[in-house]
Protein backbone atom coordinates (compact mmCIF):
# COMPACT_ATOMS: atom_id res chain seq x y z
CA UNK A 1 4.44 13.59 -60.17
CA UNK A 2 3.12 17.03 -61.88
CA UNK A 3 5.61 20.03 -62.79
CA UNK A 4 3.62 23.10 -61.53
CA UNK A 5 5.72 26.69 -62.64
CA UNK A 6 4.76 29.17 -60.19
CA UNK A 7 4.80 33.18 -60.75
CA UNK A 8 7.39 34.74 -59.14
CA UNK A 9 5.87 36.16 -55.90
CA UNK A 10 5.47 32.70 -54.69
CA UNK A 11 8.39 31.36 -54.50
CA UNK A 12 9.07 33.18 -51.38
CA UNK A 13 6.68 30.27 -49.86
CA UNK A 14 8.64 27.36 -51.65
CA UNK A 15 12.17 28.09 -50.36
CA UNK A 16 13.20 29.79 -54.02
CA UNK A 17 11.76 27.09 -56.04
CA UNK A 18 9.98 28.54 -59.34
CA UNK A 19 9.11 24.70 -60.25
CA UNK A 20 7.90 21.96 -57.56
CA UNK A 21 6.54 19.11 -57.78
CA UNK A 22 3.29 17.53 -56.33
CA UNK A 23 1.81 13.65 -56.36
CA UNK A 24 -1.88 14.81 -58.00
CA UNK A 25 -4.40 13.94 -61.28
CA UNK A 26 -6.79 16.25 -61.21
CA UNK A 27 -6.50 20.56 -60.43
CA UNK A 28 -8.12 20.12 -57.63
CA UNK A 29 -5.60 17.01 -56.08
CA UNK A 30 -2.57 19.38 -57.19
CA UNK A 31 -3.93 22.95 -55.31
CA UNK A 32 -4.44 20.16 -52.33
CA UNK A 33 -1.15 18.75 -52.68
CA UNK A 34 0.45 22.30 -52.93
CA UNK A 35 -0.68 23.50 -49.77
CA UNK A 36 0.52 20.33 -47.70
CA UNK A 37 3.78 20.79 -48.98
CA UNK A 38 3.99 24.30 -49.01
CA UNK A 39 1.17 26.01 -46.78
CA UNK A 40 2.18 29.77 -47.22
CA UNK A 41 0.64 29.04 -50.65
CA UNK A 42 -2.57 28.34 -49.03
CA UNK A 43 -4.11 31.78 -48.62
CA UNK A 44 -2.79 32.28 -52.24
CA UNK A 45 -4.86 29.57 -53.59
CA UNK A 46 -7.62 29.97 -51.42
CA UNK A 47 -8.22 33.09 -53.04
CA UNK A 48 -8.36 31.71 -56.63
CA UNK A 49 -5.75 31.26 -59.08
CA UNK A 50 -5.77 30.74 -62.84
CA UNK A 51 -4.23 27.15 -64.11
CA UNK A 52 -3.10 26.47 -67.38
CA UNK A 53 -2.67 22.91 -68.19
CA UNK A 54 -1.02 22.49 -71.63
CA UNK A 55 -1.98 26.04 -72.78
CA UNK A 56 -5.18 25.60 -71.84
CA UNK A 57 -6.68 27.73 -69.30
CA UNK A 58 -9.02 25.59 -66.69
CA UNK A 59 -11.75 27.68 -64.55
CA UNK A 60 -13.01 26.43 -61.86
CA UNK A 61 -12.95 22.64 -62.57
CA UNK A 62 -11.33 20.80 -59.59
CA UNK A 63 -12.01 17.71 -61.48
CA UNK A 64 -10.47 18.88 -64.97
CA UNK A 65 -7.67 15.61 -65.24
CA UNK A 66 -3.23 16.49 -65.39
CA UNK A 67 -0.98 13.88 -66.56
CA UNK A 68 1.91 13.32 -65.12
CA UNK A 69 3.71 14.89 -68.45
CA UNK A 70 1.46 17.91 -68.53
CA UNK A 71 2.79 21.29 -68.25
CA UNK A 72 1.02 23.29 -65.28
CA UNK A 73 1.19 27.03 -64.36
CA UNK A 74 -0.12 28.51 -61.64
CA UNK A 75 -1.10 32.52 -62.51
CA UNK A 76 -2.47 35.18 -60.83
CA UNK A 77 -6.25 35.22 -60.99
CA UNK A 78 -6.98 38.67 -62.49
CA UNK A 79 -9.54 40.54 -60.94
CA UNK A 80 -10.97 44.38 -61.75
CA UNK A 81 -14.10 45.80 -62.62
């Protein structure tokens, strides 16, 4: 099981919970895994999110590997011009 730490204006969708937890290796197993449990997420993460996996920020790599013991936060994707 992976630890992800939402932001705050989530947890609306998760019933209060700032941390849940999700069966998943890889980013793109845990967004998948998020929105089965929790699909008011979806149009969140369908819209792109930032993940930081041990203090390291992962772009757009679905494949980029989580252990079990990593630490996972979910941020808001900035956007602007």
């Amino acid at each position: 099981m992976v630890e992800v730490n939402l932001w705050s204006g989530l947890r609306r969708f998760t019933g209060g919970e700032q941390v849940v937890s999700v069966e998943a290796s890889t980013i793109g197993e845990m967004l998948d895994a998020l929105k089965r449990a929790h699909p008011g997420l979806e149009p969140f993460l369908e819209d792109g999110v930032t993940v930081a996996v041990d203090g390291e920020v992962i772009t757009a790599q679905h494949n980029a590997p989580i252990k079990p013991d990593s630490e996972v936060f979910l941020m808001q994707r900035l956007k602007g011009g």
